[in-house]
Protein backbone atom coordinates (compact mmCIF):
# COMPACT_ATOMS: atom_id res chain seq x y z
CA UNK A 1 99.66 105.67 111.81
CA UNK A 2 102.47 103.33 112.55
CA UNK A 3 105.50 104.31 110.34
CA UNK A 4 108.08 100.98 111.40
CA UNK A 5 104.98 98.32 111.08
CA UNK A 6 104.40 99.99 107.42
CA UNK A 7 107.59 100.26 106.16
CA UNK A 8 108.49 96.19 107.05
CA UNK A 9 105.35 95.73 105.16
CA UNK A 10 106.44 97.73 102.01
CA UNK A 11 110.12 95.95 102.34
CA UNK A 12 108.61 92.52 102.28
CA UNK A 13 106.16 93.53 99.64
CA UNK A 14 109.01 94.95 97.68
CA UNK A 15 111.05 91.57 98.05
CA UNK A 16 108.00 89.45 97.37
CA UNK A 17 107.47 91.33 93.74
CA UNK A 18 110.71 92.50 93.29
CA UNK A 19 112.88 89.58 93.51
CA UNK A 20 111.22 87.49 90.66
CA UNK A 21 111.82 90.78 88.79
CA UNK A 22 115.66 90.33 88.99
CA UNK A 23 115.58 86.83 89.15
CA UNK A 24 114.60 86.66 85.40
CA UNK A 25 117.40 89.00 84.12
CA UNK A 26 120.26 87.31 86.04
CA UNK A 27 119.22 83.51 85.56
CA UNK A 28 117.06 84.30 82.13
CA UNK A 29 115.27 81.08 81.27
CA UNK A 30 117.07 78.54 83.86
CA UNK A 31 114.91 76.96 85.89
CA UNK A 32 111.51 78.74 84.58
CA UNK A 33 109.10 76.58 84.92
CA UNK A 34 105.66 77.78 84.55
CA UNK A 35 103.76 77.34 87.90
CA UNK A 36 100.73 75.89 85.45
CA UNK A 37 102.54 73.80 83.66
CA UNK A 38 100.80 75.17 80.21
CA UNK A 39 97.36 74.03 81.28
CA UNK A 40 94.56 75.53 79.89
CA UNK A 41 91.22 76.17 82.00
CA UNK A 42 87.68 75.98 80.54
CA UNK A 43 88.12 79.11 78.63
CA UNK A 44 90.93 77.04 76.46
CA UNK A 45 92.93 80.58 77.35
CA UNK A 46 96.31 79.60 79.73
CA UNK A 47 95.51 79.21 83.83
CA UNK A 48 98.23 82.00 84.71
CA UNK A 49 100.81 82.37 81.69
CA UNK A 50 103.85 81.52 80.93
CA UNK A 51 105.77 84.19 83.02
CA UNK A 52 104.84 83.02 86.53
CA UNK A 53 107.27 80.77 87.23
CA UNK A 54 107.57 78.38 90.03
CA UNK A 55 111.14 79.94 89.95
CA UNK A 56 109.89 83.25 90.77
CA UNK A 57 107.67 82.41 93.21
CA UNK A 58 109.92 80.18 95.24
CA UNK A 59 112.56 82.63 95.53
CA UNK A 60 110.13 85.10 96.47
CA UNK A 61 108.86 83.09 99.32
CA UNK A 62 112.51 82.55 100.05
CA UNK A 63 113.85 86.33 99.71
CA UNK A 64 110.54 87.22 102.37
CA UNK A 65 111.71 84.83 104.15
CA UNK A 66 115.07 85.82 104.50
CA UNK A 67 114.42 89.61 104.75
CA UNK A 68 111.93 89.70 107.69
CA UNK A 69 114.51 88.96 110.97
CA UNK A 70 116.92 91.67 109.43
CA UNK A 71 113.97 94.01 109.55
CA UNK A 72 113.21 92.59 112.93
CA UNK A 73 110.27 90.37 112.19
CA UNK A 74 109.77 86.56 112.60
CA UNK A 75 110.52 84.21 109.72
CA UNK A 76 106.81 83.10 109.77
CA UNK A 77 105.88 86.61 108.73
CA UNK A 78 107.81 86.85 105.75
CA UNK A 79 106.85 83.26 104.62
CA UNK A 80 103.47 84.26 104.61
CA UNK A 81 103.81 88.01 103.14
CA UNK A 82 105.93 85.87 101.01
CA UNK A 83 102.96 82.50 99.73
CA UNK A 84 100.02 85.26 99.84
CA UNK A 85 101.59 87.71 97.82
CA UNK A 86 102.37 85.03 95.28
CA UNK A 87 99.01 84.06 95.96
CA UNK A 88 97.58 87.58 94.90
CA UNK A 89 99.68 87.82 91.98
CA UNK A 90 98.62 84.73 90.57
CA UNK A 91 95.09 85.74 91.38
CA UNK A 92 95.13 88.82 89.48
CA UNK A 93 97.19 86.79 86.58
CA UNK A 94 93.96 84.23 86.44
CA UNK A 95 91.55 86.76 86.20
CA UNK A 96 93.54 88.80 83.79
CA UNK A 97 93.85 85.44 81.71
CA UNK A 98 89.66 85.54 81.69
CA UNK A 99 89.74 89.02 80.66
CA UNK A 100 91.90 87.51 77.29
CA UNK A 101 94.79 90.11 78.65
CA UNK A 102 98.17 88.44 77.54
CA UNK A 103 101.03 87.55 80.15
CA UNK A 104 102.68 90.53 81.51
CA UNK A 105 99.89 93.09 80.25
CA UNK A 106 99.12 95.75 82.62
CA UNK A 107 95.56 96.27 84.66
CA UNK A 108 96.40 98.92 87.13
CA UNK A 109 94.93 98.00 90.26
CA UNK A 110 94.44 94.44 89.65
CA UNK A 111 98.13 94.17 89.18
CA UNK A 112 99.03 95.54 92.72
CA UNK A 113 96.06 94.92 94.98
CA UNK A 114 95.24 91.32 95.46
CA UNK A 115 99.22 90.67 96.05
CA UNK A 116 99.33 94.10 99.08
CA UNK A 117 96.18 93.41 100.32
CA UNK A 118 95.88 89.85 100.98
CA UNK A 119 99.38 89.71 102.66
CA UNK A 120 98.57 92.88 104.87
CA UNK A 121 95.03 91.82 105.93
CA UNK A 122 96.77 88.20 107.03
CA UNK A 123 99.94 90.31 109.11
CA UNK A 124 97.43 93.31 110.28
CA UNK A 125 97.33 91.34 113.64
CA UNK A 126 100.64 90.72 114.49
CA UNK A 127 101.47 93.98 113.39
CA UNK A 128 98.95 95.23 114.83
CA UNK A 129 97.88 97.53 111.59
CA UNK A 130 95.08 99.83 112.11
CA UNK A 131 92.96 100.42 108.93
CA UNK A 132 94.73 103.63 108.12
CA UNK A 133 97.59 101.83 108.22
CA UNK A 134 96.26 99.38 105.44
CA UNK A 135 95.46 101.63 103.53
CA UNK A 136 98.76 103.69 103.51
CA UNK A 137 100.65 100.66 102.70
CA UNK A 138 98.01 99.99 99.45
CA UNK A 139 98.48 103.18 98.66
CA UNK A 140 102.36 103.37 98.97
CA UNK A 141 102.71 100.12 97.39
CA UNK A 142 100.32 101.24 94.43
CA UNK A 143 102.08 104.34 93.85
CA UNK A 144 106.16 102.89 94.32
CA UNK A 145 105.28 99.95 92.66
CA UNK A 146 103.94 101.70 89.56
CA UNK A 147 106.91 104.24 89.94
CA UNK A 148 109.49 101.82 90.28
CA UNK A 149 108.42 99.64 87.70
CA UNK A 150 109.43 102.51 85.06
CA UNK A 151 112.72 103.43 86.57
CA UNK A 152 113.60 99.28 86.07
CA UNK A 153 112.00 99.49 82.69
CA UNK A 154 114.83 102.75 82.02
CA UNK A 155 117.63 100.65 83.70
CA UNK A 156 116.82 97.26 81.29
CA UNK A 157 115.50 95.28 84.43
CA UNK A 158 111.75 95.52 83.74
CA UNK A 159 110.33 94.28 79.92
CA UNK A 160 107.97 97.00 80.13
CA UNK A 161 106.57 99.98 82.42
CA UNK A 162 103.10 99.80 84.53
């Protein structure tokens, strides 16, 4: 196992998630757009929901962005962590939609994987991540995320826990 190549991975995962997190709590409802614009798909229920927001996912592409030189890896890298974790989130937030789960409900599992695994698998190259190393960052990212999303809940960041 590579520790450095995991841990970038887990600091741009945590800045992917994370950041529309805080962004929502210091800006509140400016510039919240949601990314489907309130369309419905075939189902009549919403395409994603009304809490992912172009504003969220833009500054999460941006804060990836950002982070990944300071933790010595190219801007490229953290604009795609950045898009395919968005990508995964949304993912999960479609099929959670089809489900007829409400925005923000939890699905443990679907809620974490699809938005670790598809930026990993894309960077596994040019981080040259073995499978155990994968899989310790799905893991890690599993377990913090689920962790850290009830110490935000405690400290008023968070709506609710996962």
């Amino acid at each position: 196992m590579q520790p450095w190549p995991i841990a970038q991975m887990l600091i741009l995962l945590a800045l992917a998630n994370g950041t529309p997190v805080f962004a929502k709590k210091i800006l509140d409802g400016r510039f919240s757009r949601p990314i489907d614009g309130g369309l419905r798909f075939f189902d009549g229920r919403p395409l994603f929901g009304s809490s992912k927001t172009i504003r969220g996912a833009l500054l999460a592409i941006l804060m990836t962005t950002a982070g990944a030189p300071l933790i010595g890896l190219d801007w490229k890298i953290g604009v795609l962590v950045g898009i395919l974790a968005m990508i995964g989130d949304l993912l999960s937030s479609f099929i959670k939609r089809r489900l007829g789960m409400a925005s923000s409900s939890q699905a443990s599992g679907l809620d974490q994987f699809p938005e670790c695994l598809l930026p990993v698998l894309a960077c596994r190259g040019a981080l040259a991540l073995t499978l155990l190393d994968i899989l310790a960052i799905v893991l890690l990212f599993f377990v913090g995320e689920v962790l850290l999303s009830r110490l935000l809940f405690r400290f008023g960041l968070r709506d609710r826990p996962y």
